[in-house]
Protein backbone atom coordinates (compact mmCIF):
# COMPACT_ATOMS: atom_id res chain seq x y z
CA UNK A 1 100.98 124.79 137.41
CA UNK A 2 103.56 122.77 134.97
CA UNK A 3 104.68 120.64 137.91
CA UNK A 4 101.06 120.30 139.45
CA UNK A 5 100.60 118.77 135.93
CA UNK A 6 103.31 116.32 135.88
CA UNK A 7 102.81 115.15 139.73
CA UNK A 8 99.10 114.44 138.32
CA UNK A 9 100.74 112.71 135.20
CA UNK A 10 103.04 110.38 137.41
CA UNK A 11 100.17 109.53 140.34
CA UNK A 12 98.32 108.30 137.66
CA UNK A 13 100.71 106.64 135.79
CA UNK A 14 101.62 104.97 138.78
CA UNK A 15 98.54 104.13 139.69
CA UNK A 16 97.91 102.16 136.62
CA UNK A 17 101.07 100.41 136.83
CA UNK A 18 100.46 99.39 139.53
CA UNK A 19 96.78 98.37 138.78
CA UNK A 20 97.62 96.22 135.68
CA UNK A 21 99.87 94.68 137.68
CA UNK A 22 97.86 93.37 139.90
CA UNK A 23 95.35 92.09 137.61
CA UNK A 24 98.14 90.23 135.55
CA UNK A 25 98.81 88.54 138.59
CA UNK A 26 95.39 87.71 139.59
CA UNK A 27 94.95 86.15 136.10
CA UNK A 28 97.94 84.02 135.76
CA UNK A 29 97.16 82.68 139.93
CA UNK A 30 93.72 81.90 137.94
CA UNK A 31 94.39 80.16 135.33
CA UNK A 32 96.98 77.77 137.33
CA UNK A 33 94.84 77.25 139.70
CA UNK A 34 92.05 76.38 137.18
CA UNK A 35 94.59 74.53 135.35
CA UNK A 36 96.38 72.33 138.58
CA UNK A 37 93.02 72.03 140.81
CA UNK A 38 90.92 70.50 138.11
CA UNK A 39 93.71 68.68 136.33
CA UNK A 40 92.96 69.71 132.44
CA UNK A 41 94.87 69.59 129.34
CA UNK A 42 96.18 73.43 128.59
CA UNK A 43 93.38 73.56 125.72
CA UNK A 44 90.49 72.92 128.06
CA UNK A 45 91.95 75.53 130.89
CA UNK A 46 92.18 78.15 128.13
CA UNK A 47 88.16 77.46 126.88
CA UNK A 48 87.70 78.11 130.80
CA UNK A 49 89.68 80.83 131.54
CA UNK A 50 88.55 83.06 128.23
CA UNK A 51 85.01 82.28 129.73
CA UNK A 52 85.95 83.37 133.19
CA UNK A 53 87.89 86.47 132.21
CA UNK A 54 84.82 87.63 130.12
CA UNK A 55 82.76 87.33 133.33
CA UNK A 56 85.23 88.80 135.29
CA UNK A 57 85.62 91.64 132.98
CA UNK A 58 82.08 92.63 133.29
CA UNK A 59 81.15 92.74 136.79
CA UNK A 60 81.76 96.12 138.55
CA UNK A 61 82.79 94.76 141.60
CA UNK A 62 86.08 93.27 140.21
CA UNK A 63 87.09 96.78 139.22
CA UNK A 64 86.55 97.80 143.18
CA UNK A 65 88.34 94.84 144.39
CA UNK A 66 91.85 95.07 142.39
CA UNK A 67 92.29 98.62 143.79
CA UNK A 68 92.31 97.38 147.17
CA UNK A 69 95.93 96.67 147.19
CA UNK A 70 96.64 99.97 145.56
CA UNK A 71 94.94 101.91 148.59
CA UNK A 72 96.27 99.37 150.63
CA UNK A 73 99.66 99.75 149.95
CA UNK A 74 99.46 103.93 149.65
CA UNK A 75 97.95 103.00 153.31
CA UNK A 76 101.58 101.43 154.60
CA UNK A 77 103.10 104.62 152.37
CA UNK A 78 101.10 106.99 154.65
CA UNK A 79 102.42 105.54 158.19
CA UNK A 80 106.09 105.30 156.80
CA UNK A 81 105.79 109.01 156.26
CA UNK A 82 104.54 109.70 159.15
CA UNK A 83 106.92 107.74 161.42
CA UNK A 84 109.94 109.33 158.91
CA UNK A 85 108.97 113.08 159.90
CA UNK A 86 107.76 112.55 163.28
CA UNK A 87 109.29 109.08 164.81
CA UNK A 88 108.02 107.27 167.17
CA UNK A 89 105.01 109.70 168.06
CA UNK A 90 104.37 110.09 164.62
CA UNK A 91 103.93 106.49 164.52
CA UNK A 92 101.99 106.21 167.22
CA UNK A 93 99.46 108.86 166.40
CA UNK A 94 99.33 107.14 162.87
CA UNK A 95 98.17 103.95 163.77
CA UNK A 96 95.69 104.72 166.58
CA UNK A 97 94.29 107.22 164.27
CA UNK A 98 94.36 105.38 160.95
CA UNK A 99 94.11 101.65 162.46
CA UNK A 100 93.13 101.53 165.87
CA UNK A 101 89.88 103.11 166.02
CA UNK A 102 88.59 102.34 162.35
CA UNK A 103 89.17 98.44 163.38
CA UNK A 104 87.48 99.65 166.59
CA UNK A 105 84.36 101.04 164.64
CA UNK A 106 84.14 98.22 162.50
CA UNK A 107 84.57 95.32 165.26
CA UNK A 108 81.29 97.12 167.02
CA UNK A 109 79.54 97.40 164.28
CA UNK A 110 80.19 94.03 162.57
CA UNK A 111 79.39 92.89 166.48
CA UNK A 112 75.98 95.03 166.35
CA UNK A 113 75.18 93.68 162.65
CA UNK A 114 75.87 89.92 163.93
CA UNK A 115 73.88 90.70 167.20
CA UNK A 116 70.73 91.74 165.12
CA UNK A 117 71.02 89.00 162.67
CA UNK A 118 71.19 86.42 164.70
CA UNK A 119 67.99 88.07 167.13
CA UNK A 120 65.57 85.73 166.26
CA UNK A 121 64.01 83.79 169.10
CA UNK A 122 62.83 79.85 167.95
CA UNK A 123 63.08 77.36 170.25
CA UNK A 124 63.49 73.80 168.54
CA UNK A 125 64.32 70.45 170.14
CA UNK A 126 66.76 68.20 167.95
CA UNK A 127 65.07 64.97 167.53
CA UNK A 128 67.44 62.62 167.83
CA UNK A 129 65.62 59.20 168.03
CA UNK A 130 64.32 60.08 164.05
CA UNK A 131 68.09 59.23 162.86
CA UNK A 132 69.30 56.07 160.99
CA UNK A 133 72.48 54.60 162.92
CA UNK A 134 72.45 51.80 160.84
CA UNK A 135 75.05 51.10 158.21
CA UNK A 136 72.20 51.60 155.79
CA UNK A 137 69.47 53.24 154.34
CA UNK A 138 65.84 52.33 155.45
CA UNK A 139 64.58 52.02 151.82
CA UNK A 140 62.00 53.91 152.84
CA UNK A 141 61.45 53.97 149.34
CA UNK A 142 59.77 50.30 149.35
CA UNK A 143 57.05 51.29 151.49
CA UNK A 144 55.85 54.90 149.93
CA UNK A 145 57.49 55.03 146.36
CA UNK A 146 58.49 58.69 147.61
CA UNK A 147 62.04 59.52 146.79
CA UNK A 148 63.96 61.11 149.80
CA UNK A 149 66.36 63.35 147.96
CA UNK A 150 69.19 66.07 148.13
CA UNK A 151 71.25 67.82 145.51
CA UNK A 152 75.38 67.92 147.10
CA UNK A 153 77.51 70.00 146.19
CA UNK A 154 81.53 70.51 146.94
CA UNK A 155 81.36 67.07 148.51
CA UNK A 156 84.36 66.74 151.41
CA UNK A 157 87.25 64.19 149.90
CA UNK A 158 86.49 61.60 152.64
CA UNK A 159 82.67 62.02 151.92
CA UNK A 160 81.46 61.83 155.81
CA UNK A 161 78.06 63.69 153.94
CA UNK A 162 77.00 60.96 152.19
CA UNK A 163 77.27 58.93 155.35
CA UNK A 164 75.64 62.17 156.93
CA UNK A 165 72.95 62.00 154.89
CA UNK A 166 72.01 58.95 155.64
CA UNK A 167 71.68 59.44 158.95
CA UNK A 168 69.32 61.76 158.30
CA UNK A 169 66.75 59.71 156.14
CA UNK A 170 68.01 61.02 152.66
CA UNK A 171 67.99 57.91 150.16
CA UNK A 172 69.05 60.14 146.80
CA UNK A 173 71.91 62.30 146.09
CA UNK A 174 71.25 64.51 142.90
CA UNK A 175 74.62 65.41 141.24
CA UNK A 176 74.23 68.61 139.56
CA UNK A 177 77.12 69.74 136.65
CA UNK A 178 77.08 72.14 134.85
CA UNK A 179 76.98 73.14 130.99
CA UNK A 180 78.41 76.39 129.83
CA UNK A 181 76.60 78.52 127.43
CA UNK A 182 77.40 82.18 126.69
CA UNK A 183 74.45 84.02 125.61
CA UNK A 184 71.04 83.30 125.64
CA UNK A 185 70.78 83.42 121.89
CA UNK A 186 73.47 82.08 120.27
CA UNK A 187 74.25 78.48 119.97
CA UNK A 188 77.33 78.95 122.36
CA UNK A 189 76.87 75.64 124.19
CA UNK A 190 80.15 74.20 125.44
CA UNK A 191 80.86 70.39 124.59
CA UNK A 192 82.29 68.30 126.97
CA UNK A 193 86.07 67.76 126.29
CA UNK A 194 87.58 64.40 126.77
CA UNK A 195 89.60 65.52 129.89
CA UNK A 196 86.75 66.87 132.11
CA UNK A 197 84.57 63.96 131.12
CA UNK A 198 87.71 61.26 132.61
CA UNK A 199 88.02 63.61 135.36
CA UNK A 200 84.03 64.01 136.05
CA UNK A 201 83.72 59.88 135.70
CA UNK A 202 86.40 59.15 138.02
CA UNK A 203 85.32 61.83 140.56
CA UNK A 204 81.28 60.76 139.89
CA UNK A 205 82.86 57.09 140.40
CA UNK A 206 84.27 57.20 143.76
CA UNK A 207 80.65 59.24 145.10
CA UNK A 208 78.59 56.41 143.35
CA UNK A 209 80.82 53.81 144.88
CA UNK A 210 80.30 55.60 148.05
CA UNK A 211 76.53 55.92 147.75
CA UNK A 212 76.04 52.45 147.17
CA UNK A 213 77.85 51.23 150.24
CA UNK A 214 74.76 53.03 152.09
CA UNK A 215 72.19 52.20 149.44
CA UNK A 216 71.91 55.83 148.29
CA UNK A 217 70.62 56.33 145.11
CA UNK A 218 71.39 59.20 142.43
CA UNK A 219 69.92 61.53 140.18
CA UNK A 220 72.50 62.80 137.08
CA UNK A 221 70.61 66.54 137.30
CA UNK A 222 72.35 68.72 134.42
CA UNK A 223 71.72 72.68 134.59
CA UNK A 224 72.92 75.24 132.17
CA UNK A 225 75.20 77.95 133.11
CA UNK A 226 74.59 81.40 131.28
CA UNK A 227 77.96 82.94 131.66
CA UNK A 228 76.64 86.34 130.17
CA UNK A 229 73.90 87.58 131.72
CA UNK A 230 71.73 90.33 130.01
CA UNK A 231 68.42 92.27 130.40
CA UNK A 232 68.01 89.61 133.36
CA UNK A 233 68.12 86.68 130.83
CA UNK A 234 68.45 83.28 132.44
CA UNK A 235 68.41 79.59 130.66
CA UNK A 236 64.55 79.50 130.56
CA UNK A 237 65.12 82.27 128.08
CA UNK A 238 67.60 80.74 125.77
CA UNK A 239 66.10 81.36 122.26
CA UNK A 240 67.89 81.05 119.02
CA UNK A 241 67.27 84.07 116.31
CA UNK A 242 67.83 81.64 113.36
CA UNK A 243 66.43 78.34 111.83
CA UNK A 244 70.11 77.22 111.82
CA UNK A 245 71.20 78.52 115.25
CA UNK A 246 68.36 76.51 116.35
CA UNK A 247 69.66 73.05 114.95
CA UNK A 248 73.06 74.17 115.92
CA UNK A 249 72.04 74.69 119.65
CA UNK A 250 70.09 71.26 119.63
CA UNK A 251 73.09 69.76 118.01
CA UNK A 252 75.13 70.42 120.92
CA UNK A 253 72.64 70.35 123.38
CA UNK A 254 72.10 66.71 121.80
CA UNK A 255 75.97 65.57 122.04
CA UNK A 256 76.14 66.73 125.47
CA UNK A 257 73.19 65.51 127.30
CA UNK A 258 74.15 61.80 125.68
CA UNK A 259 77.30 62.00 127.07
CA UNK A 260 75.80 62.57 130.46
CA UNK A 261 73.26 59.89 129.97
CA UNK A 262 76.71 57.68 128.96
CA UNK A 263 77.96 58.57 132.09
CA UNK A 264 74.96 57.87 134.28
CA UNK A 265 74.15 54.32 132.59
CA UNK A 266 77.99 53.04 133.13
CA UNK A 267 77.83 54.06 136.80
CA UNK A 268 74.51 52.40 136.81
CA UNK A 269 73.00 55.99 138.55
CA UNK A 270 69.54 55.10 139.10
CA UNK A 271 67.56 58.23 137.81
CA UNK A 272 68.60 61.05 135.00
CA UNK A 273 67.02 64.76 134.07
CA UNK A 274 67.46 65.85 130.32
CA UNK A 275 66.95 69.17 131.35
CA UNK A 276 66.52 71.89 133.71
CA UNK A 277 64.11 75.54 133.21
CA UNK A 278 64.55 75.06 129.30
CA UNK A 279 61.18 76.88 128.51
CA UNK A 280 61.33 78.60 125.67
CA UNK A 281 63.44 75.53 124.20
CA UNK A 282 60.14 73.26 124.78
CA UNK A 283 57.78 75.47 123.67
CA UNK A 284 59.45 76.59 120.43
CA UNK A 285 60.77 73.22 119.79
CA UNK A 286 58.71 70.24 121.19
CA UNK A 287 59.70 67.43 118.69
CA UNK A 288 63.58 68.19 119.36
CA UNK A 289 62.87 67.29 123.05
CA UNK A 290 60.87 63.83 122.02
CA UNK A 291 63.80 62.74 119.80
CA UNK A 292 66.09 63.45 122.35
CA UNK A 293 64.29 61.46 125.16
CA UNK A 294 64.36 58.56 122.10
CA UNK A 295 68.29 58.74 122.04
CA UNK A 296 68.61 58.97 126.04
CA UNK A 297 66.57 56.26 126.05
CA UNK A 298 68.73 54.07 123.95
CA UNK A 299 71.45 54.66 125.94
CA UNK A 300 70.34 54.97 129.24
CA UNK A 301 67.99 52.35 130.91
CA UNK A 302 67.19 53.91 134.27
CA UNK A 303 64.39 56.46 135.20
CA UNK A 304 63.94 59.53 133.30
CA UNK A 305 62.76 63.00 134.21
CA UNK A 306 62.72 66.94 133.05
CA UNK A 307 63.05 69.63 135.41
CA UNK A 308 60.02 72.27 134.68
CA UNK A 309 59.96 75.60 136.40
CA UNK A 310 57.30 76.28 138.91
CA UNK A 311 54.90 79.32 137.43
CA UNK A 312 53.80 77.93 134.23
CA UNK A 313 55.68 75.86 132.33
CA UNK A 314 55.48 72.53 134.35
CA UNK A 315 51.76 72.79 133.10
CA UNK A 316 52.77 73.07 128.68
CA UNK A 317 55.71 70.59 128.74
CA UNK A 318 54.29 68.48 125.98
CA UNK A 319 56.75 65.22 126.40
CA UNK A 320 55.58 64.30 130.08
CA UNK A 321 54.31 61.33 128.47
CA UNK A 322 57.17 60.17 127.51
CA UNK A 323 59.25 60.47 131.05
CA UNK A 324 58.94 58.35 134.39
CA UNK A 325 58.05 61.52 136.21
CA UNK A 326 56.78 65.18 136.11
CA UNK A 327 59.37 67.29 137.30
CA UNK A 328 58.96 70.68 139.01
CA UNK A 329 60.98 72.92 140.20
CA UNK A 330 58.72 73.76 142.90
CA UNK A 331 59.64 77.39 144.06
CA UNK A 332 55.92 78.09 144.56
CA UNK A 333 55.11 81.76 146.16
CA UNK A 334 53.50 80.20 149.67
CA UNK A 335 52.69 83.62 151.23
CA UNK A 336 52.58 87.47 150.37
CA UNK A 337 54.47 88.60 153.85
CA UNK A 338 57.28 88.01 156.17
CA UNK A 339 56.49 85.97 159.14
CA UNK A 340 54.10 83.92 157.60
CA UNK A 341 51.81 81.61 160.13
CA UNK A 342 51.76 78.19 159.39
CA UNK A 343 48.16 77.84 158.20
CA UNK A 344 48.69 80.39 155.27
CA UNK A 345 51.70 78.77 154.19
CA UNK A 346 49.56 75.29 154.36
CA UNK A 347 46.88 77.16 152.40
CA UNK A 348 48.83 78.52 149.67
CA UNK A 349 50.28 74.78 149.09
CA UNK A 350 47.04 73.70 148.95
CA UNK A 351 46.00 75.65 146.15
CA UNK A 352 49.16 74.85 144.22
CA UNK A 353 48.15 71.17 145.00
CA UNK A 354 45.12 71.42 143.18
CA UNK A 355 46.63 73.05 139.78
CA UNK A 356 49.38 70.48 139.94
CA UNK A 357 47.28 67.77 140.90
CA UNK A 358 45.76 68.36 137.15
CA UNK A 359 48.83 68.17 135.24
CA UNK A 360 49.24 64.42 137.08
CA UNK A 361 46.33 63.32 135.82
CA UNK A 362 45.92 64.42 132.60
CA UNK A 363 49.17 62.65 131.45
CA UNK A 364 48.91 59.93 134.27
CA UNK A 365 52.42 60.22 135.18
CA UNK A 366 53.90 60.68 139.00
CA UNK A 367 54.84 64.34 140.09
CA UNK A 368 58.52 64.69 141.44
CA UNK A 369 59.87 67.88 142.82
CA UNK A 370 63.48 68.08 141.02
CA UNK A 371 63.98 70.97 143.46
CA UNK A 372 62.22 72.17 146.31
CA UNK A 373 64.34 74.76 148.94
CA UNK A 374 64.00 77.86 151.37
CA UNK A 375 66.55 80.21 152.04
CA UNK A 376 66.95 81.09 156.11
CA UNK A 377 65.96 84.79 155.95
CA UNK A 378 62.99 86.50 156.71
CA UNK A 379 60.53 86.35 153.30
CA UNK A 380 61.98 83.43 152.10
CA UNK A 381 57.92 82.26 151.38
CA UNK A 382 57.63 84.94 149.36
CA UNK A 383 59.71 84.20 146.67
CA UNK A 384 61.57 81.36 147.19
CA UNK A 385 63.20 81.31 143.93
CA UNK A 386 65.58 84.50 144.67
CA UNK A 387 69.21 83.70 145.52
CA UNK A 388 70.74 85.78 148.39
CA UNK A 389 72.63 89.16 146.98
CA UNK A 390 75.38 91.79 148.43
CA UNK A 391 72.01 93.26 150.25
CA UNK A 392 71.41 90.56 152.07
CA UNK A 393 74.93 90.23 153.53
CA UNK A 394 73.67 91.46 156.94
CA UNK A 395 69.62 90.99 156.84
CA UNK A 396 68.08 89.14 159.72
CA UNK A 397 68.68 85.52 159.67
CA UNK A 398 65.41 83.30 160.38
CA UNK A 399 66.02 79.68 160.24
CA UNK A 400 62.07 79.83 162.06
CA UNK A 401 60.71 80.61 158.34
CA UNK A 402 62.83 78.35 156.71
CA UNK A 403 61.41 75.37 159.51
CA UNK A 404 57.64 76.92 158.19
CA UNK A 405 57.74 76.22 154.98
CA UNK A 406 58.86 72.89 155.12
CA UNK A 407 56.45 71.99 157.49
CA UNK A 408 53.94 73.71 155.34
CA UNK A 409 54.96 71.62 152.26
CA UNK A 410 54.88 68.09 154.30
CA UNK A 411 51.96 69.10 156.20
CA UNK A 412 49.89 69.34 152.87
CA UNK A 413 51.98 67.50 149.73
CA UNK A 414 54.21 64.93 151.18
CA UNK A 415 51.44 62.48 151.75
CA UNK A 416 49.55 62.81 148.35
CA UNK A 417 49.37 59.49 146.51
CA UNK A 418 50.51 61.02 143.46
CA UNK A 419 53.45 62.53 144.73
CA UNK A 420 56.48 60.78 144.43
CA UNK A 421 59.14 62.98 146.17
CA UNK A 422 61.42 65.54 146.46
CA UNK A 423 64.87 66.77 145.54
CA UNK A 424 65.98 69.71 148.24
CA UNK A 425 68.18 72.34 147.12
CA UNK A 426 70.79 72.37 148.86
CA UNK A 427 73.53 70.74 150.89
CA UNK A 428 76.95 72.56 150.46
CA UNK A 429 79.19 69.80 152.19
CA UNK A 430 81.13 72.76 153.49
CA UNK A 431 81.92 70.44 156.57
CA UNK A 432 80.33 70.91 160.47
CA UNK A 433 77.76 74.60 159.92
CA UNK A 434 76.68 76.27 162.92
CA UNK A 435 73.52 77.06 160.22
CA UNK A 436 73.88 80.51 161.08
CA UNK A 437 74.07 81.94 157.41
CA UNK A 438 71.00 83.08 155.09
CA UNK A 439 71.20 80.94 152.20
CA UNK A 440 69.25 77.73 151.43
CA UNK A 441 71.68 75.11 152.56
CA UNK A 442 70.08 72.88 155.82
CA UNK A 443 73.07 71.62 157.66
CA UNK A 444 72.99 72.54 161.28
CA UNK A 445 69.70 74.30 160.77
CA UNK A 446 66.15 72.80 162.67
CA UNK A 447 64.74 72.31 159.03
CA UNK A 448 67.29 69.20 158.75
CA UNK A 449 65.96 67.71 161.67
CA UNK A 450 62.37 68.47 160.74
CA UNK A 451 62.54 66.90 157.24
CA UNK A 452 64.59 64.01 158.64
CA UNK A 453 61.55 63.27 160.43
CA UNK A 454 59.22 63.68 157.90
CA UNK A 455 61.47 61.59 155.97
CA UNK A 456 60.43 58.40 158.69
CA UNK A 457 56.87 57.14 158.32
């Protein structure tokens, strides 16, 4: 019983050696690589790396992960005792047994999964004749005042996207970083240290540069990044508990979003958003928004927006008045089932139109989307707004639904006089896509080549 004890005591002792281990390793790899890749002083990697190691710390899949190369290597333990007390047939037995077929089983049925995924039957005919071979854009711009937009991310060092877009009809690039804020409420907002904003101007520099040798314009698009998530809490909900945590959140808020707007007005970028799904921040604080659009505006002398979400809030921003545009986030539910027809999406647009329609009036401003985009899976009209999760790793792909709604949207709000363009979410820049993935991005998917042609009057 004793020994039973101690051979208990040791496999676990071992096993958290081992475990630790691991992990050490995995952090230090991290925080050299966060260090090397992005090129920031030791002070600025360690702000990032606390922040990723508290986010790393609480997701349960982390703890699955870092035992993989525990079982892993009690795996290769396994088939060295076997080939040790049996030899070569021991061996033999071991891996057809413990490799062979489970690699087997899992080749069929990642082979079955792929098979169903990818069932869908749509038969689509690339327009080619749609496509700018020019050198530049069309300034399409110039004849409907309707911005032809795309926010880019992980943009390829030799930046054959932006030349990609083009082709394609897109006049905008929105540029999208990101502002790190721990929780909701608490005035956690992290400023932008001198390193990242030399390394984010000469990176921004080179895309701008870029851009304008095509005549592609850009958006400066800022979004904050919750890094704790709680109770489902995202940045709409980010609401301070005190007077003071309030004026210390707007503070910082403040300080970065003018150092953005800095940034946009010396690379002359053409169009800037103060802010992105900041509900309760406008409701509670309304006049801290209007000075803030005062100070952009002081600095920055090209066209402003603010990105409103979809469901209500676009219709109680209080400061349209004082933008270019009314931005909106426009995830709008356009049907209630999978496999929508065409017509219902067109008719749920419609009545969106007419709410929308309203808010353009009343403050006699321009509507923009600041983000419009469909995943490629089946119920993407549902509810547009969800990101793909660990569930939908093997649902059914349909790029047919994803072609839907944006026919639905230009069939119906594309052509409205006071509509004044759109903002898709997303290209990924992830080089040539065979489009055969769920998630919202376009490239190699029929939707680019529809809204490329939509893009053409």
């Amino acid at each position: 019983m004793t020994n039973k004890i101690k051979t208990k005591a040791s496999v676990v002792k071992h096993f958290l050696w081992f475990y630790s281990s691991i992990i050490f390793i995995l952090l230090v790899f991290m925080f050299l690589l966060i260090l090397f890749k992005n090129k920031y002083a030791v002070a600025t990697t360690v702000l990032f790396f606390k922040d990723f190691v508290g986010n790393l710390f609480t997701s349960p899949s982390f703890y699955v992960i870092t035992t993989i190369p525990y079982f892993l290597f009690l795996f290769i333990k396994n088939i060295i005792y076997d080939y040790k007390r049996n030899k070569i047939k021991g061996l033999l037995k071991s891996v057809f047994f413990k490799i062979a077929i489970p690699v087997m089983i899992l080749f069929i049925g990642n082979k079955a999964l792929q098979n169903y995924r990818l069932s869908e039957v749509l038969n689509y005919t690339w327009d080619t004749t749609i496509e700018n071979n020019s050198t530049k854009v069309n300034n399409y711009y110039s004849i409907d005042n309707k911005q032809r937009g795309i926010h880019v991310f992980n943009i390829s060092k030799d930046l054959e996207d932006i030349e990609l877009l083009k082709t394609n009809n897109f006049e905008w690039i929105t540029l999208t970083p990101f502002i790190n804020q721990g929780d909701y409420n608490k005035p956690t907002l992290r400023l932008i240290s001198d390193d990242s904003y030399e390394n984010m101007l000469k990176h921004y520099k080179v895309i701008k540069e870029e851009c304008d040798s095509y005549g592609i314009k850009i958006m400066l698009k800022p979004h904050i990044w919750l890094s704790k998530i709680e109770n489902g809490k995202w940045r709409s909900d980010i609401e301070m508990e005190t007077e003071q945590d309030w004026n210390t959140w707007f503070e910082n808020y403040n300080q970065t979003i003018i150092k953005y707007a800095e940034l946009a007005e010396q690379l002359q970028m053409e169009q800037f958003c103060i802010g992105t799904e900041l509900e309760t921040t406008v409701y509670e604080k309304p006049d801290q928004w209007k000075a803030l659009i005062q100070k952009v505006r002081a600095i920055y002398k090209g066209k402003l927006t603010y990105a409103a979400n979809w469901d209500n809030e676009y219709k109680k921003v209080p400061f349209w008045g004082e933008l270019d545009y009314i931005g909106i986030q426009a995830y709008f539910p356009i049907s209630v089932k999978d496999d929508p027809a065409l017509l219902e999406l067109e008719n749920y647009w419609r009545k969106h139109a007419e709410e929308i329609v309203l808010v353009s009036s009343k403050f006699n401003k321009p509507i923009l989307f600041t983000e419009l985009g469909y995943k490629s899976i089946r119920g993407t009209s549902k509810k547009p707004w969800e990101w793909n999760g660990i569930m939908n790793t093997y649902s059914k792909i349909s790029k047919k639904e994803q072609l839907l709604c944006y026919q639905a949207f230009f069939n119906t709000i594309w052509e409205e006089p006071w509509f004044h363009g759109i903002h898709i979410w997303e290209w990924q820049s992830r080089g040539t896509s065979s489009g055969n993935n769920t998630n919202f991005t376009i490239e190699g998917k029929p939707s680019l080549n529809l809204i490329a042609k939509h893009f053409k009057p």
